[in-house]
PDB file of N, CA and C in Angstrom:
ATOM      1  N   UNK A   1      -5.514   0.926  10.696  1.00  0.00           N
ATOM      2  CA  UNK A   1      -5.004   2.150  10.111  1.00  0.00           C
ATOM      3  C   UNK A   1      -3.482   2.202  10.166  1.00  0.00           C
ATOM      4  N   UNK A   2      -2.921   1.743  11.179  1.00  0.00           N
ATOM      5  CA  UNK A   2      -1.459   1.781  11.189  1.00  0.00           C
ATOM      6  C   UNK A   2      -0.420   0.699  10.183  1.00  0.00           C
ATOM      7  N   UNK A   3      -1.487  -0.574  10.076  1.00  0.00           N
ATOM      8  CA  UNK A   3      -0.648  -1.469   8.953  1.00  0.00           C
ATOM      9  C   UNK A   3      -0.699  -0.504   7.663  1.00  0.00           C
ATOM     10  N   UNK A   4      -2.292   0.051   6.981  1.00  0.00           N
ATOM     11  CA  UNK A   4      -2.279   0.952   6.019  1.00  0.00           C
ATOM     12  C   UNK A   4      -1.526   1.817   5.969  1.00  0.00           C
ATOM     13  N   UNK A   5      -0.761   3.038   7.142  1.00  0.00           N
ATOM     14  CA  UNK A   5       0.017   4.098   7.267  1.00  0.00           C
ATOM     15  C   UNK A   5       1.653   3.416   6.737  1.00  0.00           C
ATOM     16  N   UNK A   6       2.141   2.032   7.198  1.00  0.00           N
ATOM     17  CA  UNK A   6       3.337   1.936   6.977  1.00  0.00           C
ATOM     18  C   UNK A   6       3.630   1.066   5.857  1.00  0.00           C
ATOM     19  N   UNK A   7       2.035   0.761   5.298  1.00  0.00           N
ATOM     20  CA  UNK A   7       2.337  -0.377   3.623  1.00  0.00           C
ATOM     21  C   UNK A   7       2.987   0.046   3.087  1.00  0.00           C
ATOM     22  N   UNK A   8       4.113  -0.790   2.263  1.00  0.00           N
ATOM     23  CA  UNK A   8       4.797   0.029   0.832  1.00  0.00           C
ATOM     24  C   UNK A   8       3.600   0.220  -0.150  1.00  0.00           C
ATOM     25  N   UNK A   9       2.689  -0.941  -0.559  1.00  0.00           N
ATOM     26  CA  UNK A   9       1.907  -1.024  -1.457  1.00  0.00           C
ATOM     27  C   UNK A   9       1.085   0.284  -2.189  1.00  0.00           C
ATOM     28  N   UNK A  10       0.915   0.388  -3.399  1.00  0.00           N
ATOM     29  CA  UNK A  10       0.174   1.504  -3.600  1.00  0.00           C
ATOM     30  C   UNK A  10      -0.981   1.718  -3.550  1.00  0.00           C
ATOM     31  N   UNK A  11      -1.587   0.781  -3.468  1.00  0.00           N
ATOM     32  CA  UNK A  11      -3.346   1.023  -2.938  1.00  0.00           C
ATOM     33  C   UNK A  11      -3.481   1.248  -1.823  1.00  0.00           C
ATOM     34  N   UNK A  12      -2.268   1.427  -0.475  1.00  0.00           N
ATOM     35  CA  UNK A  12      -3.200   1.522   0.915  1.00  0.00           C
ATOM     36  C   UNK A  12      -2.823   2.920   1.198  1.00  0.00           C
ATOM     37  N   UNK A  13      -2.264   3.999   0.080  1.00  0.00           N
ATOM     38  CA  UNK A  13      -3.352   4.876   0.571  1.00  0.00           C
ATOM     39  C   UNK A  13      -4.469   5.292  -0.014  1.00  0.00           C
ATOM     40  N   UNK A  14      -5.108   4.742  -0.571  1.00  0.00           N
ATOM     41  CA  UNK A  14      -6.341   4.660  -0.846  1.00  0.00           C
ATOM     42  C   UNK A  14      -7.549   4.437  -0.616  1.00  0.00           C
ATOM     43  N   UNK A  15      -6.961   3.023   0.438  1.00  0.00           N
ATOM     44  CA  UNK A  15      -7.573   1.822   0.876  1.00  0.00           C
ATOM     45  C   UNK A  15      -7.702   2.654   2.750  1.00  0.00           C
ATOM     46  N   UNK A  16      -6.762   3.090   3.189  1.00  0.00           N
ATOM     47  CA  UNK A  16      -6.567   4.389   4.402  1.00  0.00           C
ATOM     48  C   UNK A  16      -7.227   5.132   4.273  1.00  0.00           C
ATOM     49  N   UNK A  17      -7.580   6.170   3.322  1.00  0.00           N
ATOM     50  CA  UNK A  17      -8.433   7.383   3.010  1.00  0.00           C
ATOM     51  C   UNK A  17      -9.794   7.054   3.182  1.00  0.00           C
ATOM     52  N   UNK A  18     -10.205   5.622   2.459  1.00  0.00           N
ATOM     53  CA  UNK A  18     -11.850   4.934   2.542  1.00  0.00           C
ATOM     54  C   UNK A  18     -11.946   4.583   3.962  1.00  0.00           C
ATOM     55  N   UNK A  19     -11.039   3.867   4.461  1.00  0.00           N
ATOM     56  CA  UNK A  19     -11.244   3.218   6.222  1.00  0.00           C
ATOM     57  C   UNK A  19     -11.228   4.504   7.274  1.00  0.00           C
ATOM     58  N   UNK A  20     -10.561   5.762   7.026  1.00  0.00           N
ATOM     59  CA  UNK A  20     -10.809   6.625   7.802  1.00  0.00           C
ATOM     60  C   UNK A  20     -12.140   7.801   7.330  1.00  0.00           C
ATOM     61  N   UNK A  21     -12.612   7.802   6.369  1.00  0.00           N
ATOM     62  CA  UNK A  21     -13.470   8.047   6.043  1.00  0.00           C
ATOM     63  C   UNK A  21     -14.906   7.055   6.692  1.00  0.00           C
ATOM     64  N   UNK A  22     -14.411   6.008   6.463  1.00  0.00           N
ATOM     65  CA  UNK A  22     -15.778   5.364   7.173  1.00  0.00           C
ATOM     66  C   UNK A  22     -16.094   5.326   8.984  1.00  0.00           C
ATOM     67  N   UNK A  23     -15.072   5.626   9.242  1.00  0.00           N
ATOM     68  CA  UNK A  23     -14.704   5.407  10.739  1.00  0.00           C
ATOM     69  C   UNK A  23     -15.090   6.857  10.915  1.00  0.00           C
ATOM     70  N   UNK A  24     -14.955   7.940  10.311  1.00  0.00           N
ATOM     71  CA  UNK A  24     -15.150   9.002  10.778  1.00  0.00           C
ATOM     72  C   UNK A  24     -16.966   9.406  10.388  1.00  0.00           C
ATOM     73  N   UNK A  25     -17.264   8.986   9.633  1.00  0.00           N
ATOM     74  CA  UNK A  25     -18.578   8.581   9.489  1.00  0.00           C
ATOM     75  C   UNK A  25     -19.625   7.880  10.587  1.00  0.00           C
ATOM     76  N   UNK A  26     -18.927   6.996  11.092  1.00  0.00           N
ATOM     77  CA  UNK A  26     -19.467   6.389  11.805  1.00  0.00           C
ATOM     78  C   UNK A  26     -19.897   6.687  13.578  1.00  0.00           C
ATOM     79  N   UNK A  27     -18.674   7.782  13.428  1.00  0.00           N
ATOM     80  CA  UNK A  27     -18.966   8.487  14.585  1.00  0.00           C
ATOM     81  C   UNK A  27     -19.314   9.777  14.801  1.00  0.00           C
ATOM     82  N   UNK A  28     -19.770  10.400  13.645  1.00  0.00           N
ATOM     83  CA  UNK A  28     -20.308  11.460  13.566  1.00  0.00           C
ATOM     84  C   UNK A  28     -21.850  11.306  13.216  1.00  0.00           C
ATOM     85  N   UNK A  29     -22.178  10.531  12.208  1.00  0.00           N
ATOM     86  CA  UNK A  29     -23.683  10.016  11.776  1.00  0.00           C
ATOM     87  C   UNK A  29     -24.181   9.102  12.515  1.00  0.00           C
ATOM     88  N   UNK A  30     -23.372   8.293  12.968  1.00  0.00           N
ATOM     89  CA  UNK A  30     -24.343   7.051  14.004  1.00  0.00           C
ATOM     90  C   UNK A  30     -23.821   7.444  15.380  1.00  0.00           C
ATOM     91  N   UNK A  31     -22.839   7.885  15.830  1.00  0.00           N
ATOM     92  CA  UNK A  31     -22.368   8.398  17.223  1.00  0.00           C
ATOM     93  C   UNK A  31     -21.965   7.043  18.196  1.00  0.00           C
ATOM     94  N   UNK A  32     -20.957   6.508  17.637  1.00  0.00           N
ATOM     95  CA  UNK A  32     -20.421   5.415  17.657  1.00  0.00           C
ATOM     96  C   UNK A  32     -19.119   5.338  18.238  1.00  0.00           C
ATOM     97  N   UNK A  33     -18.390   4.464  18.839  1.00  0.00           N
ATOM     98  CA  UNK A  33     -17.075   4.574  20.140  1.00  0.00           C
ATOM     99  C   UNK A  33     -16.149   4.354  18.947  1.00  0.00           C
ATOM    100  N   UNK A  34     -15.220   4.967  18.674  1.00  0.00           N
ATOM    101  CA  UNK A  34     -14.470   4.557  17.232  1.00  0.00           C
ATOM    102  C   UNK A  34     -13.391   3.967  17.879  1.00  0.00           C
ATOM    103  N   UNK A  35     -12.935   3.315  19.203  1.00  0.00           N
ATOM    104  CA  UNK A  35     -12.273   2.873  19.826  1.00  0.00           C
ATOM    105  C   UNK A  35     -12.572   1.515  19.823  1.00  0.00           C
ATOM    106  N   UNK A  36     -13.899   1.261  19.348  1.00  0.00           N
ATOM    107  CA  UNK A  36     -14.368  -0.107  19.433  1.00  0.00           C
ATOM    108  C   UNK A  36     -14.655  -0.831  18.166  1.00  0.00           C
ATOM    109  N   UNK A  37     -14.826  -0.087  17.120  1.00  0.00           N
ATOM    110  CA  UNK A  37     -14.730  -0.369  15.857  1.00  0.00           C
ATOM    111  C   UNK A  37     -14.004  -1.335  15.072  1.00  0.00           C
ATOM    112  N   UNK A  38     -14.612  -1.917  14.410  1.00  0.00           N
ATOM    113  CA  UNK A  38     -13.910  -3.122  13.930  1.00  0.00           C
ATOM    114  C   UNK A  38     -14.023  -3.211  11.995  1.00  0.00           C
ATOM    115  N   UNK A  39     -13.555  -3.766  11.143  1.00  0.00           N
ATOM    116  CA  UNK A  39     -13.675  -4.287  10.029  1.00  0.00           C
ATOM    117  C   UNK A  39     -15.237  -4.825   9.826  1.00  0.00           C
ATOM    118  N   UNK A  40     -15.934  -5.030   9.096  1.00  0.00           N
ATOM    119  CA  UNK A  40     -17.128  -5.872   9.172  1.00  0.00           C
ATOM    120  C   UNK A  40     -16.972  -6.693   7.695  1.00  0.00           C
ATOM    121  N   UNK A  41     -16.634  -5.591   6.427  1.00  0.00           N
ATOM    122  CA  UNK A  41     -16.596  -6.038   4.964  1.00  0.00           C
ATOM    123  C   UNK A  41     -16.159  -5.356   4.438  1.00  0.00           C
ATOM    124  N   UNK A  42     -15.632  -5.423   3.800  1.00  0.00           N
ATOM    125  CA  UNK A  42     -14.354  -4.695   2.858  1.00  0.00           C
ATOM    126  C   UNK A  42     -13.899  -5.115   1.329  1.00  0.00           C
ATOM    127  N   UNK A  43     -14.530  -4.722   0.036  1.00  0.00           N
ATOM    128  CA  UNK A  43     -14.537  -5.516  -1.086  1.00  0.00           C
ATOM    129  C   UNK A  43     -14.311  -4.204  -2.371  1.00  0.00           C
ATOM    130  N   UNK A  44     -13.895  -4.831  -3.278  1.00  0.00           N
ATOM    131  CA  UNK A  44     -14.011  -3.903  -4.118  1.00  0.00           C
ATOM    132  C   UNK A  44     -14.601  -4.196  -5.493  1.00  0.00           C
ATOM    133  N   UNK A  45     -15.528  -3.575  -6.062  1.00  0.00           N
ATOM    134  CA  UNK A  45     -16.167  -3.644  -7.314  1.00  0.00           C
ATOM    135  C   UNK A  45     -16.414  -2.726  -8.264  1.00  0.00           C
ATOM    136  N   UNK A  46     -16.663  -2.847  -9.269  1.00  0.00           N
ATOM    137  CA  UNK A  46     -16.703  -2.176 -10.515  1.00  0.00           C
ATOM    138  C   UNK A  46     -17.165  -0.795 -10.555  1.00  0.00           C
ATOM    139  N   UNK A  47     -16.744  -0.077 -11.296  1.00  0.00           N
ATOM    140  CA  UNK A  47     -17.301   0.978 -11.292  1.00  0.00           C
ATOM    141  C   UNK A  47     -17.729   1.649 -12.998  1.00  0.00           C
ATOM    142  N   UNK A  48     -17.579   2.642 -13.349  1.00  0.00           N
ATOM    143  CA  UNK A  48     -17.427   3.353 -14.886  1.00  0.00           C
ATOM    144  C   UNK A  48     -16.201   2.887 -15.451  1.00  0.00           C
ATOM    145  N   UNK A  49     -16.412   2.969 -16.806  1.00  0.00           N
ATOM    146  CA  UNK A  49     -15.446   2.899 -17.687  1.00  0.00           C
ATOM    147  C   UNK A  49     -15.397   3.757 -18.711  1.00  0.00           C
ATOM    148  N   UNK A  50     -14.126   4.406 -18.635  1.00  0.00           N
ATOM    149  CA  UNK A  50     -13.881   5.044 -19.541  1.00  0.00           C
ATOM    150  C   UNK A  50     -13.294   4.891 -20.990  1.00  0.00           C
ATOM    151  N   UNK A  51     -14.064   5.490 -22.490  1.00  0.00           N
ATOM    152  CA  UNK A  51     -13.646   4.391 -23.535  1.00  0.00           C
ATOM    153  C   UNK A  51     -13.093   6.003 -24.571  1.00  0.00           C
ATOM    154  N   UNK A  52     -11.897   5.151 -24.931  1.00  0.00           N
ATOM    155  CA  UNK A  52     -11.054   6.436 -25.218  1.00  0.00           C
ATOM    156  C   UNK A  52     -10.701   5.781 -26.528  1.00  0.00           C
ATOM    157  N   UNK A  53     -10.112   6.639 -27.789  1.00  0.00           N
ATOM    158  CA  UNK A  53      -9.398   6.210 -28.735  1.00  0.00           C
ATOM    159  C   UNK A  53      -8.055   6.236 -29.371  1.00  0.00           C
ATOM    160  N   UNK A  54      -6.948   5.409 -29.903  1.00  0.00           N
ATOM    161  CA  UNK A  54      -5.698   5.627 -30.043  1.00  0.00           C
ATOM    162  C   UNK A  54      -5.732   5.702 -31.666  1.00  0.00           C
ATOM    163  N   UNK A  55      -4.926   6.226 -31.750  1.00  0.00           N
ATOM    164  CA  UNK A  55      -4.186   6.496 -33.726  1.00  0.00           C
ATOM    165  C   UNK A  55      -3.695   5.649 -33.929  1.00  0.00           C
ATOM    166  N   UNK A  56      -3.677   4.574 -34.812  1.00  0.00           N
ATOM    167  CA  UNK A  56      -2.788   3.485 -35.056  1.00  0.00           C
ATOM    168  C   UNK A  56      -1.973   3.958 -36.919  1.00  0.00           C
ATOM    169  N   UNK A  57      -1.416   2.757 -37.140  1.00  0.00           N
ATOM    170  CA  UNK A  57      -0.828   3.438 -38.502  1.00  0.00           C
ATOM    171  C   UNK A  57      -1.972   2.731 -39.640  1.00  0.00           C
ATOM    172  N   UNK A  58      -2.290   3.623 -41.098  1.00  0.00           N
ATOM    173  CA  UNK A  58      -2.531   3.695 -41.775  1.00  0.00           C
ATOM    174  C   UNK A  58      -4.042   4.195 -41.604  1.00  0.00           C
ATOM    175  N   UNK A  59      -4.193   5.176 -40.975  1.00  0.00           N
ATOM    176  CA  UNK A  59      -5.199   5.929 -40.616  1.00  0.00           C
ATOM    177  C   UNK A  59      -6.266   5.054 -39.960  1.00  0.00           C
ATOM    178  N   UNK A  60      -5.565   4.208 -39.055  1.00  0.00           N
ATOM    179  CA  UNK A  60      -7.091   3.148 -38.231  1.00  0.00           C
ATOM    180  C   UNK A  60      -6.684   3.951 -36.821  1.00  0.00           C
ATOM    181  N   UNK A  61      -8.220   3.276 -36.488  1.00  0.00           N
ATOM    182  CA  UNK A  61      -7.895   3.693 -34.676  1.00  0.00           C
ATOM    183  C   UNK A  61      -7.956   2.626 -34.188  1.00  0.00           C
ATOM    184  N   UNK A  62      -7.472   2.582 -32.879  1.00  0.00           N
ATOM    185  CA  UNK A  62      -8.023   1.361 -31.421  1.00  0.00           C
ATOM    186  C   UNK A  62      -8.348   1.907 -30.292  1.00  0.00           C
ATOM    187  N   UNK A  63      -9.143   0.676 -29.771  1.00  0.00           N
ATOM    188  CA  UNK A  63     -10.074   1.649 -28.462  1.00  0.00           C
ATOM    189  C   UNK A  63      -9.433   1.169 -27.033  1.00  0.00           C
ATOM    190  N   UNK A  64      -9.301   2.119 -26.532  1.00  0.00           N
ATOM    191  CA  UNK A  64      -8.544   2.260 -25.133  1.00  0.00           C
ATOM    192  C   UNK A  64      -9.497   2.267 -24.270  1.00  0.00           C
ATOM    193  N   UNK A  65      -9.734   1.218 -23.002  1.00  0.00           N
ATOM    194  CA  UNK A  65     -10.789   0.932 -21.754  1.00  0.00           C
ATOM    195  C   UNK A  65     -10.046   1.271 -20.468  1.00  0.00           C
ATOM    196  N   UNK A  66     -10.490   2.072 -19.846  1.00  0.00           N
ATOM    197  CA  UNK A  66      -9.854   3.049 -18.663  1.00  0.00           C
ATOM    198  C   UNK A  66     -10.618   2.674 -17.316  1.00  0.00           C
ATOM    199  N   UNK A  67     -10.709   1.511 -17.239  1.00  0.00           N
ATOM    200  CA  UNK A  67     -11.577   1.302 -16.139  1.00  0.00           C
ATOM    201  C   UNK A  67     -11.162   1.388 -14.685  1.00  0.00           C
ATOM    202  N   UNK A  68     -12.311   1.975 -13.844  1.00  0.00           N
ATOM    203  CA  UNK A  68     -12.053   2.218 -12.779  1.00  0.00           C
ATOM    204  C   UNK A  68     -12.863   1.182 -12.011  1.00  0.00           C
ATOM    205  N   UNK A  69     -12.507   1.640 -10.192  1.00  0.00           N
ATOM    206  CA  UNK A  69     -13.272   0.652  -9.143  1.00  0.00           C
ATOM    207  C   UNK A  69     -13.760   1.401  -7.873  1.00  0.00           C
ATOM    208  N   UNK A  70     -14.398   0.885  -7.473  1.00  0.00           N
ATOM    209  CA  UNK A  70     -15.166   1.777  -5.872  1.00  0.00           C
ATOM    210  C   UNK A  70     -14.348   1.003  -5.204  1.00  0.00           C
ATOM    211  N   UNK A  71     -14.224   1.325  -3.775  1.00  0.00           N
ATOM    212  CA  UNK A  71     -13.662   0.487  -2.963  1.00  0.00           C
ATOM    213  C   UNK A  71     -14.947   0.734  -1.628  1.00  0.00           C
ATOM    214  N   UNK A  72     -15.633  -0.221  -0.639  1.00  0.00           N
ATOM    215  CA  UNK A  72     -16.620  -0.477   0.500  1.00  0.00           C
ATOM    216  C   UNK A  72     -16.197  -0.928   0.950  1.00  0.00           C
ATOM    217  N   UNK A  73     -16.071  -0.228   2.556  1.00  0.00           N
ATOM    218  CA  UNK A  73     -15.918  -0.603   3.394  1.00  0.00           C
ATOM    219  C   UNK A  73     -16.752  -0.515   4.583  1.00  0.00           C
ATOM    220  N   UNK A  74     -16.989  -1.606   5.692  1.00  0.00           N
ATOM    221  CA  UNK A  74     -18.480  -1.257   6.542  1.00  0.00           C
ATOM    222  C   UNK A  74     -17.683  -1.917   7.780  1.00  0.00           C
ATOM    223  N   UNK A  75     -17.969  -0.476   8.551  1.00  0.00           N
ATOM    224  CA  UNK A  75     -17.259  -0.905   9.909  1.00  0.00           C
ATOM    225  C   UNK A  75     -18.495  -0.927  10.579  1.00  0.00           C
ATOM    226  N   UNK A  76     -18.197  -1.752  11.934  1.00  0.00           N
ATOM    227  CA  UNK A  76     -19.275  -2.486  13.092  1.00  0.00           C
ATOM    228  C   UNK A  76     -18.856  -2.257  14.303  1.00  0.00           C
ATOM    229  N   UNK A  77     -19.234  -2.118  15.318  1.00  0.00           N
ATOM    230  CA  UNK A  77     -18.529  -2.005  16.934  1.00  0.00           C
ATOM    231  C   UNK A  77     -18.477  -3.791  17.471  1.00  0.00           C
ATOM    232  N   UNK A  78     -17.243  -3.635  17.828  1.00  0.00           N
ATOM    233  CA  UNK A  78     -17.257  -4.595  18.278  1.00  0.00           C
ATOM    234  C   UNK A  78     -18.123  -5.774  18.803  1.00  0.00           C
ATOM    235  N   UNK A  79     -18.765  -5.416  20.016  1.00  0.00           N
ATOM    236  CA  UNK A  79     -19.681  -6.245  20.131  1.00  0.00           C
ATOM    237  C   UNK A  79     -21.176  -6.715  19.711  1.00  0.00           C
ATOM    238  N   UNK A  80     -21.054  -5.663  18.486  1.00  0.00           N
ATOM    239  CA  UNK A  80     -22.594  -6.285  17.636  1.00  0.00           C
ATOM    240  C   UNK A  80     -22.141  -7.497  16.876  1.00  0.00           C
ATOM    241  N   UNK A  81     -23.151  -8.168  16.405  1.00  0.00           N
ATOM    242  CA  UNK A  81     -22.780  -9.746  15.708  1.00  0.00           C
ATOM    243  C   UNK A  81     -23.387  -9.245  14.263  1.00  0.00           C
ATOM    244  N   UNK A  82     -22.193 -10.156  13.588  1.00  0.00           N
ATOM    245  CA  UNK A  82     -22.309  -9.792  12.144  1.00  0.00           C
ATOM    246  C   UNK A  82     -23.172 -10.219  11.206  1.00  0.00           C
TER     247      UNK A  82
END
């Protein structure tokens, strides 16, 4: 959480919001030491797409793809095996 807090990059806060979300999950629904918590998998894949249209000249259109992504992440306690 602290490399995420001081990234320049623009996905980690994004990528922060999902990892403390899961961590806080994890110790409220499974009742879990969040002191011991670790990374397990962390990936990102596809999600909806959004299909939009632009005005071009001589009265045509073109189609604009707005696609988005989920981001998963699955934290583990330390000493379970992966």
């Amino acid at each position: 959480l602290n490399e995420l807090e001081f990234s320049r990059k623009r996905i980690a806060i994004d990528v922060r919001k999902a990892l403390y979300s899961a961590v806080s999950n994890a110790e409220n629904n499974h009742n879990l030491d969040i002191d011991s918590l670790v990374v397990a998998e962390a990936f990102v894949g596809k999600n909806l797409v959004m299909k939009r249209f632009a005005s071009r000249a001589r009265g045509r259109s073109s189609r604009i793809l707005k696609p988005f992504s989920e981001i998963t992440i699955v934290v583990r306690e330390a000493g379970e095996a992966a």
